[in-house]
N, C-alpha and C. Protein backbone atom coordinates (compact mmCIF):
# COMPACT_ATOMS: atom_id res chain seq x y z
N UNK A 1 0.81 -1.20 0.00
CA UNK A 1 0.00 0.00 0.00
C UNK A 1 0.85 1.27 0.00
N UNK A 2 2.05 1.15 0.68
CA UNK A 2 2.97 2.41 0.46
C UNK A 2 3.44 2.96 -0.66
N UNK A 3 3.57 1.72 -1.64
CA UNK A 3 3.53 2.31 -3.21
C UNK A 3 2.64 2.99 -3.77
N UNK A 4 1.38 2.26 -3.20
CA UNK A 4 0.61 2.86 -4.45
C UNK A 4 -0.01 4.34 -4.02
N UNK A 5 0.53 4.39 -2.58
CA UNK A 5 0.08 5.87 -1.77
C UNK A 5 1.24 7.06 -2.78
N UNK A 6 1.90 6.52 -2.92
CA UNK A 6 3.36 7.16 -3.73
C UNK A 6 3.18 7.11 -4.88
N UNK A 7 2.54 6.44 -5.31
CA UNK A 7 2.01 6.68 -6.92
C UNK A 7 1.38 7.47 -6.97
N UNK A 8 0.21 7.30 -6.21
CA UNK A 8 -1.07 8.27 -5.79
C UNK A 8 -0.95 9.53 -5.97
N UNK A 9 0.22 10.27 -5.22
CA UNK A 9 0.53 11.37 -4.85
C UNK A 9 1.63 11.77 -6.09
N UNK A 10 1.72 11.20 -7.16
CA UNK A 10 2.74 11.66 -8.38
C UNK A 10 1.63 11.68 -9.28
N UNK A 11 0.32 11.24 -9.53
CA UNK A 11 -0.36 11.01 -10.45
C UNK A 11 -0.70 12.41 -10.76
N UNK A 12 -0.96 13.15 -9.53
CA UNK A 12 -1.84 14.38 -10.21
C UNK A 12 -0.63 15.30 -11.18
N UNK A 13 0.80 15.39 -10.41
CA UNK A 13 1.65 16.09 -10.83
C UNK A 13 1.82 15.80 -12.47
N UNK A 14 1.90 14.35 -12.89
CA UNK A 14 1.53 14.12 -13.93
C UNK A 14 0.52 14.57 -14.87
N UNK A 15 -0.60 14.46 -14.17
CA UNK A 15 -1.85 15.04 -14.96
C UNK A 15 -1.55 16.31 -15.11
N UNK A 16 -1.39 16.79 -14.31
CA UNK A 16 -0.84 18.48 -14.38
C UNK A 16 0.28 18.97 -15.65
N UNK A 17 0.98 18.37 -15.29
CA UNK A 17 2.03 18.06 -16.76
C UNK A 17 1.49 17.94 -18.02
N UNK A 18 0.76 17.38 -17.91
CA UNK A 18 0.10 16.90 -19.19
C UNK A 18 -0.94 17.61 -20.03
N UNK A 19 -1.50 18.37 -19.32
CA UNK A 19 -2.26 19.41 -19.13
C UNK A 19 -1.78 20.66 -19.66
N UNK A 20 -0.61 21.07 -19.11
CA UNK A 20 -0.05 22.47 -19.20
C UNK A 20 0.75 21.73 -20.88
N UNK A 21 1.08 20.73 -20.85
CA UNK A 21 1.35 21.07 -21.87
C UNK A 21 0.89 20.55 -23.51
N UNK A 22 -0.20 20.24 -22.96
CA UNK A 22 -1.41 20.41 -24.31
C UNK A 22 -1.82 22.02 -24.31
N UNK A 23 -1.84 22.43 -23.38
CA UNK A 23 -2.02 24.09 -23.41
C UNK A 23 -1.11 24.40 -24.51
N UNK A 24 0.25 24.45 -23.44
CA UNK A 24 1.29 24.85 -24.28
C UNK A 24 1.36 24.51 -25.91
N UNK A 25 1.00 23.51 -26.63
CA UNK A 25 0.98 23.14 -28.03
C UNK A 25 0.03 23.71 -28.67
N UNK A 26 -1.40 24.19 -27.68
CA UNK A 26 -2.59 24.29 -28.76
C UNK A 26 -1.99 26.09 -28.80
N UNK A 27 -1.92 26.39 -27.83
CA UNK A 27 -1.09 27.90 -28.02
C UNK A 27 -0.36 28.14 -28.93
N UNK A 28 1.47 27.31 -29.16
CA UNK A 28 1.80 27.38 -30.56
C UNK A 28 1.27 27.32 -31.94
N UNK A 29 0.12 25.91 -31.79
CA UNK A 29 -0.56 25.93 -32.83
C UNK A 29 -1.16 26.77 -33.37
N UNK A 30 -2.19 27.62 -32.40
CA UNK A 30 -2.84 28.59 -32.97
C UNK A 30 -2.07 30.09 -33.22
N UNK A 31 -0.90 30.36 -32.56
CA UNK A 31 0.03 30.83 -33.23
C UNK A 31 0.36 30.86 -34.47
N UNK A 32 0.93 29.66 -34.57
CA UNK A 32 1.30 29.51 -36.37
C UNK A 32 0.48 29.58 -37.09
N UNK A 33 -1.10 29.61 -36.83
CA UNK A 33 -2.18 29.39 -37.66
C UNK A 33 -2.52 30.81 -38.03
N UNK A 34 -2.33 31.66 -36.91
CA UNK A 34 -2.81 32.60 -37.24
C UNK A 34 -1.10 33.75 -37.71
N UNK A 35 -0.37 33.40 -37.81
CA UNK A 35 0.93 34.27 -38.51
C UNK A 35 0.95 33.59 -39.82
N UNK A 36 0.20 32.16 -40.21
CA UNK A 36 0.27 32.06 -41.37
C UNK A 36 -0.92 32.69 -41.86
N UNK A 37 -2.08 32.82 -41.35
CA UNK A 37 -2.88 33.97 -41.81
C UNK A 37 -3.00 35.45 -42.32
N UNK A 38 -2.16 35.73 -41.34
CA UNK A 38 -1.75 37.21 -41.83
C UNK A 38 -0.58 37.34 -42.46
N UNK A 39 0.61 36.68 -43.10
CA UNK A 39 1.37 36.41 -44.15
C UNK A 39 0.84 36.34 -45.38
N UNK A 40 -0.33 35.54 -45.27
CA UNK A 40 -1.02 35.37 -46.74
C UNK A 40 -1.70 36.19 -47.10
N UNK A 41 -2.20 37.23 -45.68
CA UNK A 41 -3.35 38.49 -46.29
C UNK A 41 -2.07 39.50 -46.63
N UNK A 42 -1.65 39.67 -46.06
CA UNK A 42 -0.25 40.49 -46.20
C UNK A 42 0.45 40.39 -47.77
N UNK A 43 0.83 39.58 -48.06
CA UNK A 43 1.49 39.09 -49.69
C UNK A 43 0.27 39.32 -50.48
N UNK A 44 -1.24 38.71 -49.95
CA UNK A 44 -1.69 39.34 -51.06
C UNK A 44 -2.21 40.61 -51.20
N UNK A 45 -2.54 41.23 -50.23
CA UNK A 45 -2.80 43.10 -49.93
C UNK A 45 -1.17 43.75 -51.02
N UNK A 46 -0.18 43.33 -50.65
CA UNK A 46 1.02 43.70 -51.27
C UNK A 46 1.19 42.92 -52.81
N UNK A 47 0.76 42.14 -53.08
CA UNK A 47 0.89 42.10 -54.71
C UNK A 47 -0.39 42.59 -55.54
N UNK A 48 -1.21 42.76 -54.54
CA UNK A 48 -2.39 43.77 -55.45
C UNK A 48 -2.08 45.01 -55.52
N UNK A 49 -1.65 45.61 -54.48
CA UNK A 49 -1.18 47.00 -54.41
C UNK A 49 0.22 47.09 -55.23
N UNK A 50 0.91 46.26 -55.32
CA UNK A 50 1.97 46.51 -56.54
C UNK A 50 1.52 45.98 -58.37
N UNK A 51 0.95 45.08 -58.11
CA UNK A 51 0.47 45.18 -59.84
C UNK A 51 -0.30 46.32 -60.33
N UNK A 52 -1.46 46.92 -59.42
CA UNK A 52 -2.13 47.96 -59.41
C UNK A 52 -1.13 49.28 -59.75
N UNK A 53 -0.24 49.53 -59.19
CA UNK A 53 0.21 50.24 -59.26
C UNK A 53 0.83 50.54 -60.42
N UNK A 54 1.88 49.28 -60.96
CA UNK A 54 2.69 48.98 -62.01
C UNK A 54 1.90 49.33 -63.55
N UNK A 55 0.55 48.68 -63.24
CA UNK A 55 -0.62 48.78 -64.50
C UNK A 55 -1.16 50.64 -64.68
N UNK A 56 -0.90 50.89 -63.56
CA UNK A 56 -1.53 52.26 -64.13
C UNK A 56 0.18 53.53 -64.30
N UNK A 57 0.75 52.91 -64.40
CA UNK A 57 2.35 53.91 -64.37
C UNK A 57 3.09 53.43 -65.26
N UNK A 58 2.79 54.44 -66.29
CA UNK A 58 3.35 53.86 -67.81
C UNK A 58 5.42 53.66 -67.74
N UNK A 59 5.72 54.20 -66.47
CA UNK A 59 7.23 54.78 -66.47
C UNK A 59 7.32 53.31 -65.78
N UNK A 60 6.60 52.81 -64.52
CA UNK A 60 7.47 51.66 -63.57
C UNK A 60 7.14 50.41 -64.31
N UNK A 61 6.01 50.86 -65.54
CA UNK A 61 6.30 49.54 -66.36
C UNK A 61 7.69 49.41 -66.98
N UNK A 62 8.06 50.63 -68.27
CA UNK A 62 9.30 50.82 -68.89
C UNK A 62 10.50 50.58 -67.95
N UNK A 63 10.41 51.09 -67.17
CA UNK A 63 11.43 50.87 -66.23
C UNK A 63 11.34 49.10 -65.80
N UNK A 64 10.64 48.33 -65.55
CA UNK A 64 10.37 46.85 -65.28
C UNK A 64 10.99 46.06 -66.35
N UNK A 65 10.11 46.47 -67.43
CA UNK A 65 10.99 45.81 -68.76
C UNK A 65 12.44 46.08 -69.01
N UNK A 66 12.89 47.42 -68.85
CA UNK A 66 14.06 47.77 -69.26
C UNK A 66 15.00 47.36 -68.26
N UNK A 67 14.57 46.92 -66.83
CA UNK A 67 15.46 46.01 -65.93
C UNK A 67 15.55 44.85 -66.41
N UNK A 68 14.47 43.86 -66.91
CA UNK A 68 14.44 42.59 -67.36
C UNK A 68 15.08 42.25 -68.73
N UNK A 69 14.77 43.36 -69.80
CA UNK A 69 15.42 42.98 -70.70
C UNK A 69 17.32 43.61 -70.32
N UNK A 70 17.63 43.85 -69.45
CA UNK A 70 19.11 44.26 -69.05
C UNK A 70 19.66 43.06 -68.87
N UNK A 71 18.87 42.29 -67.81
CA UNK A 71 19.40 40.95 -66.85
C UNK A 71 19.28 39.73 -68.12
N UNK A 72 18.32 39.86 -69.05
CA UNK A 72 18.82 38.86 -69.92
C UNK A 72 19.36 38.84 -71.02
N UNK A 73 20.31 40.06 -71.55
CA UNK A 73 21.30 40.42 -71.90
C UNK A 73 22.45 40.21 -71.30
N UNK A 74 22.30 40.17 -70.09
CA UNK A 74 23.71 40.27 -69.30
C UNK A 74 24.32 41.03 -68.80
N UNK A 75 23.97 42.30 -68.82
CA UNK A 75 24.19 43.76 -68.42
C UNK A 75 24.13 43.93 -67.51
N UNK A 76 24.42 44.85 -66.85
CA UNK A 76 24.01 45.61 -65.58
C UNK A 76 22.66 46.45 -65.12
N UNK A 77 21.63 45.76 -64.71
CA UNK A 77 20.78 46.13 -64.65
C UNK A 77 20.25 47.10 -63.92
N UNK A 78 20.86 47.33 -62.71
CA UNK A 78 20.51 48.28 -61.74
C UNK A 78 19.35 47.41 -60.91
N UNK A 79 18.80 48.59 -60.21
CA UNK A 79 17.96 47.96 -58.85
C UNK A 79 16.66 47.79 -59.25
N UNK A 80 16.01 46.76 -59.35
CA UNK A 80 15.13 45.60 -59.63
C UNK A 80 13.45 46.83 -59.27
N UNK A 81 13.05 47.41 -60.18
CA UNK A 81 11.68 48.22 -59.92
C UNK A 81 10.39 47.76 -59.16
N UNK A 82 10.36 46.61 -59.43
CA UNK A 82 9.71 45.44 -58.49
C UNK A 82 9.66 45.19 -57.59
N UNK A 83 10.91 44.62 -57.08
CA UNK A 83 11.50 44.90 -55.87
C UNK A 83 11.46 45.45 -54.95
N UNK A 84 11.39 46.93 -55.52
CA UNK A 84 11.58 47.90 -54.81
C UNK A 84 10.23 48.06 -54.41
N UNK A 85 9.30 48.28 -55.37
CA UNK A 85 7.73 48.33 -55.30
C UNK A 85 7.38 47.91 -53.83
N UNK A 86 7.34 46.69 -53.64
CA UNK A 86 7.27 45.49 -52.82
C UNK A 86 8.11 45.86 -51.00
N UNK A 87 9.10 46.62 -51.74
CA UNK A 87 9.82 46.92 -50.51
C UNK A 87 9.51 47.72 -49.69
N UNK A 88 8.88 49.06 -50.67
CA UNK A 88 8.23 50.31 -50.54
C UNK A 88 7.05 50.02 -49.72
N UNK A 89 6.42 49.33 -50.62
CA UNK A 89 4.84 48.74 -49.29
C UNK A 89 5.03 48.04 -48.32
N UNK A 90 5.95 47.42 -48.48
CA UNK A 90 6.52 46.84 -47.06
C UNK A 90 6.25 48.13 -45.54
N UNK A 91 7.74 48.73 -46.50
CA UNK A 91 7.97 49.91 -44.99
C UNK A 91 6.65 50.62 -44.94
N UNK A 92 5.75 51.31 -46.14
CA UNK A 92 4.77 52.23 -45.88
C UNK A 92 3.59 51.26 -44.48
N UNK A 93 3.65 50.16 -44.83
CA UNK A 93 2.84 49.15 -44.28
C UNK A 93 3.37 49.11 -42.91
N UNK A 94 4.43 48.95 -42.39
CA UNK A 94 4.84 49.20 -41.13
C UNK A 94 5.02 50.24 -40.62
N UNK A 95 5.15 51.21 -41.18
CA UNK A 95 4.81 52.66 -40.50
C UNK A 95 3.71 53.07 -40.67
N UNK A 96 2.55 52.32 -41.12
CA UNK A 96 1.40 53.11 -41.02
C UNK A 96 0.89 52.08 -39.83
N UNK A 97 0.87 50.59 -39.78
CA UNK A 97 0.60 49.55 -38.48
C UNK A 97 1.89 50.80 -36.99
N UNK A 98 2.49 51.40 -37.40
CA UNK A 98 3.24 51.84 -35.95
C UNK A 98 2.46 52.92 -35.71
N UNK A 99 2.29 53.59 -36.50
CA UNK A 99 1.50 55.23 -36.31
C UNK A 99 -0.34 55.05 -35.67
N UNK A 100 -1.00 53.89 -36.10
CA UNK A 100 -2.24 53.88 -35.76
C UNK A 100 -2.24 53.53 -34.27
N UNK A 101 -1.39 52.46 -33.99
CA UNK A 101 -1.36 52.10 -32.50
C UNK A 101 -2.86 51.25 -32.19
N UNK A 102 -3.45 50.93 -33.15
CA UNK A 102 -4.97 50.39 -32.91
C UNK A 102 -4.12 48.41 -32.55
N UNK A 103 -4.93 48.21 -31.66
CA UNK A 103 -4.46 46.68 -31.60
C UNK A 103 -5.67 46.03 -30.88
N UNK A 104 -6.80 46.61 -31.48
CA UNK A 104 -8.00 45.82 -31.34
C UNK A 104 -7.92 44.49 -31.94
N UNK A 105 -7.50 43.83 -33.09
CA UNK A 105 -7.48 42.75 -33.91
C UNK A 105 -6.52 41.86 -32.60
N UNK A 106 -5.51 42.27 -32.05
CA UNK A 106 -4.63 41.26 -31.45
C UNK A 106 -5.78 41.59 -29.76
N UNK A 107 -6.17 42.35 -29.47
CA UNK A 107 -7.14 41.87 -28.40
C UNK A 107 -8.18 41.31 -28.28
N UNK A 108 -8.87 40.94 -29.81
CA UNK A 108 -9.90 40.17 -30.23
C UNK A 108 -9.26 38.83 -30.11
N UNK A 109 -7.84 38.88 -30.93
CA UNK A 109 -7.37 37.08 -30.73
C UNK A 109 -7.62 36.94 -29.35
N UNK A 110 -6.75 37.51 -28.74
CA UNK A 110 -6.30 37.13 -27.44
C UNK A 110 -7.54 36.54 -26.98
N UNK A 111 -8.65 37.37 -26.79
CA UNK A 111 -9.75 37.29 -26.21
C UNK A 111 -10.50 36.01 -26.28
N UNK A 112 -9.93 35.31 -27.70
CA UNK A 112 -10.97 34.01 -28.89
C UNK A 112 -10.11 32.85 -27.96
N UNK A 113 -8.63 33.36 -28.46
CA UNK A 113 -7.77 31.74 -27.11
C UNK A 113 -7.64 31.92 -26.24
N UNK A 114 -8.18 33.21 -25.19
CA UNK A 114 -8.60 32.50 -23.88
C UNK A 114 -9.61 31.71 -23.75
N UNK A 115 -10.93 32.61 -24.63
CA UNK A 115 -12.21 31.41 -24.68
C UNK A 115 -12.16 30.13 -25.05
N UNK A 116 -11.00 29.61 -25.88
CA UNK A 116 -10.92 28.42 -26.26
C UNK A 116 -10.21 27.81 -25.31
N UNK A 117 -8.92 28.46 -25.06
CA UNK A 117 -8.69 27.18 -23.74
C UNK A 117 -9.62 27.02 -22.53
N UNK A 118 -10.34 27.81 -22.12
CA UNK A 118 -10.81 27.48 -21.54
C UNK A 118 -11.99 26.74 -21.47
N UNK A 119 -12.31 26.69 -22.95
CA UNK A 119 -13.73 25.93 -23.18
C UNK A 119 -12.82 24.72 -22.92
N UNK A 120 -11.47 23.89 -23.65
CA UNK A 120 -10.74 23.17 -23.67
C UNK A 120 -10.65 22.61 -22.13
N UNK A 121 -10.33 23.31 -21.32
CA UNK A 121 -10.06 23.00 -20.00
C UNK A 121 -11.01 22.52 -19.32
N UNK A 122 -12.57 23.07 -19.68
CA UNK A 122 -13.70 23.21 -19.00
C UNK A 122 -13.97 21.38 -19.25
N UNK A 123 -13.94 21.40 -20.66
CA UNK A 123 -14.24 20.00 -20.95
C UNK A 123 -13.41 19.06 -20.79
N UNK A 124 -11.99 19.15 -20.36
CA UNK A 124 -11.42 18.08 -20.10
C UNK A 124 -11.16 17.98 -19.04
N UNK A 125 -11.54 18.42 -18.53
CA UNK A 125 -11.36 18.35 -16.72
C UNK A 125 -10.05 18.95 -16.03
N UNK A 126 -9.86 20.54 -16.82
CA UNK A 126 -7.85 20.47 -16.35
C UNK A 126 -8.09 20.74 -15.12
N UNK A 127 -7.10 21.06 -14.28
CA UNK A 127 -6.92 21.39 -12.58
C UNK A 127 -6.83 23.14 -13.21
N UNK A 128 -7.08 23.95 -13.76
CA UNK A 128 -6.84 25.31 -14.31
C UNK A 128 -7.71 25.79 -15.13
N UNK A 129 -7.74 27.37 -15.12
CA UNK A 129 -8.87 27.99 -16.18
C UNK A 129 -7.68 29.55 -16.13
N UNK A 130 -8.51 30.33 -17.38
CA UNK A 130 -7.66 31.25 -17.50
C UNK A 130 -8.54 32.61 -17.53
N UNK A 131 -8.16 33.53 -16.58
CA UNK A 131 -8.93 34.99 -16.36
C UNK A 131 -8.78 35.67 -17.85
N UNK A 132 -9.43 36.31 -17.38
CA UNK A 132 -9.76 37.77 -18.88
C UNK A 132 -8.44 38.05 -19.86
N UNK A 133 -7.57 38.06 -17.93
CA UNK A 133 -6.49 38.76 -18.92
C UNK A 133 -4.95 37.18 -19.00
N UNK A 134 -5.69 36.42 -19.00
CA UNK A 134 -4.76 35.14 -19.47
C UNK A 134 -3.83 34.49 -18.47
N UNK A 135 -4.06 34.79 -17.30
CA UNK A 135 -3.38 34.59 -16.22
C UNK A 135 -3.98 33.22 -15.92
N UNK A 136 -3.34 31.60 -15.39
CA UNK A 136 -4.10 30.52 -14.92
C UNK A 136 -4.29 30.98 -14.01
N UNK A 137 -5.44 30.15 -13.04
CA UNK A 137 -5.82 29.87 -12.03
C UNK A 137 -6.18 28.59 -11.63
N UNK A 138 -6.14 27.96 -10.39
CA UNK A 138 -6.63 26.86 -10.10
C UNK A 138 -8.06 26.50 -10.04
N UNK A 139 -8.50 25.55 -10.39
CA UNK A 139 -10.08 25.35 -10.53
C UNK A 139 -10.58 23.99 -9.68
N UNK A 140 -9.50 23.64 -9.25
CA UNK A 140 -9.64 22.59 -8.19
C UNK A 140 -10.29 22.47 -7.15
C-alpha cells in the first residue's frame, strides 16, 4: 500500500504536466495558424497593391521591362523596380501599423484563445482555467 500511496501522490503532478502542456501546443498551434494567416493576407494586400500600381504607371512599367530585358542580356541592370515596389509597401505598411497604435485585432485574438482554452479546460477536466487577462488559475 505504500507504493501505491506514492504513486497516488505523483499522479496528479503528472496530470498536471500533461495538461499544461497540451495548453502549451494548442497555443503554438494557434500561433502559427494565425501568422500564417496574416502572411497570406499580407502578400496578397502587397501584390495587389503593386500590380495595381505597375498597370496604371506607364514609367514603372518601362522601367520593369528595361530592368528585365538588361538581366537577360547580361548587363548591368541596376535595382530591380519590383522589388523595390514590394519593398516600398513593405515599410509604408509598417509605418502606417506603428502610427495607428490600434491593436484591437490582437485583443480580439487574445480574447478568442482564452475562450478556447478554456472551453478546452472546461471539458477536459484540467486542474486550471484562464482569467480575462490570461493569467491561470486553479479550478480545483
Amino acid at each position: 500500500y505504500e507504493k501505491l500511496n506514492a504513486a497516488g501522490a505523483i499522479k496528479p503532478q503528472h496530470d498536471f504536466k500533461a495538461q499544461v502542456q497540451r495548453m502549451l501546443n494548442m497555443i503554438a498551434q494557434e500561433e502559427a495558424s494565425h501568422t500564417d494567416k496574416v502572411k497570406t493576407a499580407l502578400m496578397a494586400e502587397a501584390t495587389a497593391t503593386v500590380t495595381e500600381k505597375f498597370s496604371t504607371d506607364k514609367a514603372l512599367k518601362k522601367a520593369a521591362l528595361d530592368s528585365a530585358i538588361a538581366k537577360i542580356k547580361g548587363g548591368k541592370a541596376g535595382a530591380d523596380p519590383i522589388q523595390a515596389a514590394f519593398v516600398q509597401f513593405f515599410k509604408d505598411k509598417a509605418a502606417a501599423v506603428k502610427a495607428s497604435g490600434d491593436d484591437s485585432e490582437e485583443v480580439a485574438q487574445r480574447e478568442a484563445m482564452i475562450a478556447k482554452m478554456n472551453s478546452v479546460a472546461k471539458n477536459e477536466g484540467f486542474f486550471f482555467q484562464f482569467d480575462s487577462k490570461g493569467n491561470p488559475s486553479m479550478s480545483v
